[in-house]
PDB file of N, CA and C in Angstrom:
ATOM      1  N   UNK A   1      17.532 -20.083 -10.803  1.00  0.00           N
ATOM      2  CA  UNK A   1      17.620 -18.720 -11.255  1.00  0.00           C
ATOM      3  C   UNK A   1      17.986 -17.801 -10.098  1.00  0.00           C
ATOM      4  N   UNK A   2      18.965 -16.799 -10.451  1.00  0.00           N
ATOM      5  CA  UNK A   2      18.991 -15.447  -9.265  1.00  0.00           C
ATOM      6  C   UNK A   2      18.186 -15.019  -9.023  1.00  0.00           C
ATOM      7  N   UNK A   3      17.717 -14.916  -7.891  1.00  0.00           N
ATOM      8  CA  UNK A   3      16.595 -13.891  -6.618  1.00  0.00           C
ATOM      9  C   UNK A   3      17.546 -12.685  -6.947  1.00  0.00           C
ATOM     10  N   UNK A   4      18.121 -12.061  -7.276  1.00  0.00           N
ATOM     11  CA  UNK A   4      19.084 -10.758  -7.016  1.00  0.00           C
ATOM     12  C   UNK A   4      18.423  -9.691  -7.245  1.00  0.00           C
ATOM     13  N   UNK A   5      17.595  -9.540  -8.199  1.00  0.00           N
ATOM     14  CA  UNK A   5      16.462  -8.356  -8.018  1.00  0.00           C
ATOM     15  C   UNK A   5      15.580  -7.886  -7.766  1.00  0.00           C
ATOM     16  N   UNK A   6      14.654  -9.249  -6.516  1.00  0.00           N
ATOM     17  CA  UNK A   6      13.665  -9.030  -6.197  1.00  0.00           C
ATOM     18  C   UNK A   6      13.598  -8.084  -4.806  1.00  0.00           C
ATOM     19  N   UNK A   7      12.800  -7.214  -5.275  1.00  0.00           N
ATOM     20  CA  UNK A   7      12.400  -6.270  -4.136  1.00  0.00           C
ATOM     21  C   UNK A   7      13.169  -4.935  -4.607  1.00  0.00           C
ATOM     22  N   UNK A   8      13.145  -5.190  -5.904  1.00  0.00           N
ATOM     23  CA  UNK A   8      14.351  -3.872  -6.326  1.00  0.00           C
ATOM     24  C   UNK A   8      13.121  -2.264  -6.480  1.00  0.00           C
ATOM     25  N   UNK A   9      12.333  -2.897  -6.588  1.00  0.00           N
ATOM     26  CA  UNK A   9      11.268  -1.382  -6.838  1.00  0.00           C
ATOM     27  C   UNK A   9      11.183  -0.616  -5.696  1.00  0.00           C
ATOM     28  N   UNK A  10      10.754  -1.833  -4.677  1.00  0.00           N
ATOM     29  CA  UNK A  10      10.768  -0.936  -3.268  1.00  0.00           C
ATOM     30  C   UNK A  10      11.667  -0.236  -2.540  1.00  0.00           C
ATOM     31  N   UNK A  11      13.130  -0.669  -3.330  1.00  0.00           N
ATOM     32  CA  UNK A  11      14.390  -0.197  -2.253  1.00  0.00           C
ATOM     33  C   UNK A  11      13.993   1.396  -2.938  1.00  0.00           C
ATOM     34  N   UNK A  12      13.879   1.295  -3.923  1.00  0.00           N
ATOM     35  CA  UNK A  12      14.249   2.946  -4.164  1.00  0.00           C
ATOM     36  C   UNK A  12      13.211   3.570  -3.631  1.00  0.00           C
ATOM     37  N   UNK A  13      11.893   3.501  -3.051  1.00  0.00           N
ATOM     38  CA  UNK A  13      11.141   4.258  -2.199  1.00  0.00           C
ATOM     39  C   UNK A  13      11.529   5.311  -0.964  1.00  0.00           C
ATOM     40  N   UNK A  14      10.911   5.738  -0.655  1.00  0.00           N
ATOM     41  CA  UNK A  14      11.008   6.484   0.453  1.00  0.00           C
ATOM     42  C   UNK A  14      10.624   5.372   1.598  1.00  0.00           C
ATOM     43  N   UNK A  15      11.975   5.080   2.689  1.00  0.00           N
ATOM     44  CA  UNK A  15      11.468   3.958   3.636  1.00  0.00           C
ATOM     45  C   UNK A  15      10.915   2.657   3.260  1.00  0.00           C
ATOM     46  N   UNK A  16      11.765   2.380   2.427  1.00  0.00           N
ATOM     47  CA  UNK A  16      11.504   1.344   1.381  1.00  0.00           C
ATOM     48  C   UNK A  16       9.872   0.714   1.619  1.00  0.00           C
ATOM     49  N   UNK A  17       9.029   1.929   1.044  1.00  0.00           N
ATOM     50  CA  UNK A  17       7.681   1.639   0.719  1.00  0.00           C
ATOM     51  C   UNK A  17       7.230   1.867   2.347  1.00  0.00           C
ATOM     52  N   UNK A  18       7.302   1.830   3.193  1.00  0.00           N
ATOM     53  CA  UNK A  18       6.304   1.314   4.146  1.00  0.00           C
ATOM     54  C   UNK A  18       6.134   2.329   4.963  1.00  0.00           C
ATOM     55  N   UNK A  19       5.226   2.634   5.707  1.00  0.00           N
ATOM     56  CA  UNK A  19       4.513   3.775   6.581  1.00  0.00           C
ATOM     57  C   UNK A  19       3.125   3.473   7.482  1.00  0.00           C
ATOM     58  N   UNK A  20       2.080   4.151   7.509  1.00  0.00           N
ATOM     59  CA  UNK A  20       1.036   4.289   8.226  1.00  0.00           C
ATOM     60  C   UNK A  20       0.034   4.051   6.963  1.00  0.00           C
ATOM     61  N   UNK A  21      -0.426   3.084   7.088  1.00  0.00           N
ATOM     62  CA  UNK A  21      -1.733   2.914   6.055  1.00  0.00           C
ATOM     63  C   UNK A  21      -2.712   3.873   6.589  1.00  0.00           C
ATOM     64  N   UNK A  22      -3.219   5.082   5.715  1.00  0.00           N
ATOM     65  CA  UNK A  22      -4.577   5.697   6.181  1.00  0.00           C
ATOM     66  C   UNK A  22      -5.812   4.999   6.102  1.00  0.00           C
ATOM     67  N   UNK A  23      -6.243   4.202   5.670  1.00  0.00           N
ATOM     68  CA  UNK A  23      -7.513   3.469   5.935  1.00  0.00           C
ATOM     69  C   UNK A  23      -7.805   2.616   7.291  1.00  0.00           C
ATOM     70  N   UNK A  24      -6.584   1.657   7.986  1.00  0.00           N
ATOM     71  CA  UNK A  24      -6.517   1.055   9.209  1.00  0.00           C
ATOM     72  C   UNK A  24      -5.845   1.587   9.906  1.00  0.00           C
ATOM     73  N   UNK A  25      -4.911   2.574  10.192  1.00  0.00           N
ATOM     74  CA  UNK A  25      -4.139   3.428  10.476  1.00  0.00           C
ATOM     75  C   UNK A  25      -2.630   2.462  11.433  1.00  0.00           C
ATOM     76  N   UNK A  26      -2.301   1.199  10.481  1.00  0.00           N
ATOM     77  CA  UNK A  26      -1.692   0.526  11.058  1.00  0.00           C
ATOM     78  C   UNK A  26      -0.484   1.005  10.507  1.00  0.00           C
ATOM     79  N   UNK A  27       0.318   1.059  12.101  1.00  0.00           N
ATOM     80  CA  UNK A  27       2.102   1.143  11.699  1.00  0.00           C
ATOM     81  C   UNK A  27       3.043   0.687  10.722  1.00  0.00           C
ATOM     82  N   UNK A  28       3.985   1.365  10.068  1.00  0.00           N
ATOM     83  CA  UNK A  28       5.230   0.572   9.644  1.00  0.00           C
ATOM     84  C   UNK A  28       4.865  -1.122   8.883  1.00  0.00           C
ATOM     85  N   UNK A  29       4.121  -0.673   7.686  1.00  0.00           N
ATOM     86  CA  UNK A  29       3.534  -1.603   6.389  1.00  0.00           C
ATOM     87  C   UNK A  29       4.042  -1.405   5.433  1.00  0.00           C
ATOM     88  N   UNK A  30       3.887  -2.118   4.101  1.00  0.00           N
ATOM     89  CA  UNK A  30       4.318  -1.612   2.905  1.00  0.00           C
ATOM     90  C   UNK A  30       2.704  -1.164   2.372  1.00  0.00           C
ATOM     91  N   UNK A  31       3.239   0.118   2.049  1.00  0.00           N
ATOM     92  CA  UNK A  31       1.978   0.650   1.082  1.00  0.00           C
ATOM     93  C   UNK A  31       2.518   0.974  -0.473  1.00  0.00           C
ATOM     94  N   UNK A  32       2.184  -0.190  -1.044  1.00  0.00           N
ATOM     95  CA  UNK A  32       2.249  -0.352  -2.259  1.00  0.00           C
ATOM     96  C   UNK A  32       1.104  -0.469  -3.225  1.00  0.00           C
ATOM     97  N   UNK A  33      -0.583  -0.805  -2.656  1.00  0.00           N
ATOM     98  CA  UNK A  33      -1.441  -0.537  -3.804  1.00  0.00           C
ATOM     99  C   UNK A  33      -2.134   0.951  -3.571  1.00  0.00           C
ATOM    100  N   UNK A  34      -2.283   1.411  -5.072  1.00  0.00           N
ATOM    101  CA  UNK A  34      -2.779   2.850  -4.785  1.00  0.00           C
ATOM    102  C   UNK A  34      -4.710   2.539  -5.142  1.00  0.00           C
ATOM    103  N   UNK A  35      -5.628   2.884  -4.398  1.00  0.00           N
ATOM    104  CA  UNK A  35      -6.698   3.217  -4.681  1.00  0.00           C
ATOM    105  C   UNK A  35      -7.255   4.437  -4.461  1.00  0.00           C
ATOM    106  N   UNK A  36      -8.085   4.886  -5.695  1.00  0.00           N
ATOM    107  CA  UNK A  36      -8.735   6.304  -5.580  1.00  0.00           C
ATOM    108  C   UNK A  36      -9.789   6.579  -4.571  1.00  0.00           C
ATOM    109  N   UNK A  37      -9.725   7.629  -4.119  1.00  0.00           N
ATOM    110  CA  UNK A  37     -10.202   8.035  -3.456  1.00  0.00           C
ATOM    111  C   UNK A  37     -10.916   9.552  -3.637  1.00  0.00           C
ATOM    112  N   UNK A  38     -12.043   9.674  -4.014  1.00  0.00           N
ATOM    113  CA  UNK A  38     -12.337  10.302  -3.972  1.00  0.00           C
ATOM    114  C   UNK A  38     -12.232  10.889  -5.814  1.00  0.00           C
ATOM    115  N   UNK A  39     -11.276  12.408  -5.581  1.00  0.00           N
ATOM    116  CA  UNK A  39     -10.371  12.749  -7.061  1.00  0.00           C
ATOM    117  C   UNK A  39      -9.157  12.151  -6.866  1.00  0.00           C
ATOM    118  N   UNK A  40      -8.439  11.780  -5.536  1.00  0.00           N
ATOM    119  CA  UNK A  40      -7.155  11.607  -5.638  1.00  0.00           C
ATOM    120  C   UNK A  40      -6.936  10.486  -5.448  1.00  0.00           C
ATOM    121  N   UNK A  41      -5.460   9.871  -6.060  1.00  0.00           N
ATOM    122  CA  UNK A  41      -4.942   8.477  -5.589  1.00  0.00           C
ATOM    123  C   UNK A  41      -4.304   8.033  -3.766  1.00  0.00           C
ATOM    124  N   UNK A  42      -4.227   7.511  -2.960  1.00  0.00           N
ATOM    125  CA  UNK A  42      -3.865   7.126  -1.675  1.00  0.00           C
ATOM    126  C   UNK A  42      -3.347   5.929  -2.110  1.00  0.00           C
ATOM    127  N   UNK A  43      -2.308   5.346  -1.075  1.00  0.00           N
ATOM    128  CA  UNK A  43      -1.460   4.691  -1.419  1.00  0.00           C
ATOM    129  C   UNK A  43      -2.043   3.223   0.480  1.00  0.00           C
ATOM    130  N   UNK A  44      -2.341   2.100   0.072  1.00  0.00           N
ATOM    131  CA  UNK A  44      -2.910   1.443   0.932  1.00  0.00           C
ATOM    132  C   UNK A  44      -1.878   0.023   1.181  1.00  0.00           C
ATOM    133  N   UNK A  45      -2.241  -0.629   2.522  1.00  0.00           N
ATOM    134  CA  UNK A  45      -1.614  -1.326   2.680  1.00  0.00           C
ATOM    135  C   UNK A  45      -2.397  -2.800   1.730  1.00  0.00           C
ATOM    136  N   UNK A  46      -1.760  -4.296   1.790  1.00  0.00           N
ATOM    137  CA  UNK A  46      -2.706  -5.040   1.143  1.00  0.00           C
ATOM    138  C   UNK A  46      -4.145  -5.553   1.223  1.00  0.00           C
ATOM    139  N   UNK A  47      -3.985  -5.688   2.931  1.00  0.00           N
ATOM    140  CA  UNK A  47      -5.391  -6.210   3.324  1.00  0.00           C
ATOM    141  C   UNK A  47      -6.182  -4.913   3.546  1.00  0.00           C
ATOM    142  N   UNK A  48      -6.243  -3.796   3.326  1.00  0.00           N
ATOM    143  CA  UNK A  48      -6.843  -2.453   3.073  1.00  0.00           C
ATOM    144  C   UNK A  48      -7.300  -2.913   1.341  1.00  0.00           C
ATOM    145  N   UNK A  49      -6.721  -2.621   0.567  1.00  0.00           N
ATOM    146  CA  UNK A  49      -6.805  -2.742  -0.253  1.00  0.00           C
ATOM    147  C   UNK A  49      -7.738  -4.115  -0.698  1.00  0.00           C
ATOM    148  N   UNK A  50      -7.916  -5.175  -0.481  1.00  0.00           N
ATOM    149  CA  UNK A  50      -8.543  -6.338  -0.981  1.00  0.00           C
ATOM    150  C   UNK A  50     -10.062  -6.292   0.345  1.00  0.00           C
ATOM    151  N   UNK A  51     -10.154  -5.534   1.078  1.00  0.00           N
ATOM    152  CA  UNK A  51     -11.105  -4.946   2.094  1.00  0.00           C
ATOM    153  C   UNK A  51     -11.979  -4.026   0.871  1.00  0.00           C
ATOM    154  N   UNK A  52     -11.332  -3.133   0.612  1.00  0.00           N
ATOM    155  CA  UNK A  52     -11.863  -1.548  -0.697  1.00  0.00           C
ATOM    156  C   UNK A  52     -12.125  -2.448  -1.463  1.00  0.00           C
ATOM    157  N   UNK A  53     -11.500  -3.405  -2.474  1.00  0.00           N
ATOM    158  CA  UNK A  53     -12.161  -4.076  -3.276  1.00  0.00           C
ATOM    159  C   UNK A  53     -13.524  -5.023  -3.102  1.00  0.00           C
ATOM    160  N   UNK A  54     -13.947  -5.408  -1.727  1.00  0.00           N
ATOM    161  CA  UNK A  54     -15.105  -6.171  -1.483  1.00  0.00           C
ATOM    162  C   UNK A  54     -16.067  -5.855  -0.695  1.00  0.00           C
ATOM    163  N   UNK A  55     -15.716  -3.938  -0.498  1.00  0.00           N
ATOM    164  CA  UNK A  55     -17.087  -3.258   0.164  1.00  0.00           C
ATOM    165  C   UNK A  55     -16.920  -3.585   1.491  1.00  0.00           C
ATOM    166  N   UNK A  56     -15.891  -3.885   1.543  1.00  0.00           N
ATOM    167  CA  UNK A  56     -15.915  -3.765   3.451  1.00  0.00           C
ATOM    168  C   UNK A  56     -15.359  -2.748   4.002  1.00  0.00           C
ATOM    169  N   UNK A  57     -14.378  -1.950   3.129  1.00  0.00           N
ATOM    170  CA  UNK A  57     -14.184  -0.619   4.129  1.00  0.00           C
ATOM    171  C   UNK A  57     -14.318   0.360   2.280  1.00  0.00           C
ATOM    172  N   UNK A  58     -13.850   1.120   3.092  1.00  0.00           N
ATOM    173  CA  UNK A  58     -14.153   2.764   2.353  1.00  0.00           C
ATOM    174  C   UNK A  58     -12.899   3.532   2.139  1.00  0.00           C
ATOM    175  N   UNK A  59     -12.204   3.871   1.381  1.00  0.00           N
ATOM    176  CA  UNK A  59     -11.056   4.724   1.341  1.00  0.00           C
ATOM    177  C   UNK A  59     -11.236   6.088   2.521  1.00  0.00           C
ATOM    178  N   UNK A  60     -10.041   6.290   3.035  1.00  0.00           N
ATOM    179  CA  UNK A  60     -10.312   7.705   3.705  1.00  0.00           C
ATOM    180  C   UNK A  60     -10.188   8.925   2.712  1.00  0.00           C
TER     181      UNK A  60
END
């Protein structure tokens, strides 16, 4: 089967998805899962994210 469209969500991002995760404050990641925080949504890297899910860290 064609691979030809994988990764097609992220191209259309801004910087195709990736930046500064605010929870580890690590460089140039893809931040693609969003967890709430607080009232608002934040946008986290993966191992941030599966960290928030098992009580080891805390959203900022």
């Amino acid at each position: 089967m064609s691979k030809a469209h994988r990764g097609k969500g992220i191209r259309e991002l801004a910087s195709r998805g990736r930046g500064d995760c605010p929870v580890c404050k690590r460089g140039n990641v893809k931040l693609l899962y969003e967890v709430e925080s607080g009232d608002r949504k934040i946008k986290v890297c993966k191992i941030c994210k599966a960290a928030i899910k098992h009580g080891k860290k805390s959203p900022a």
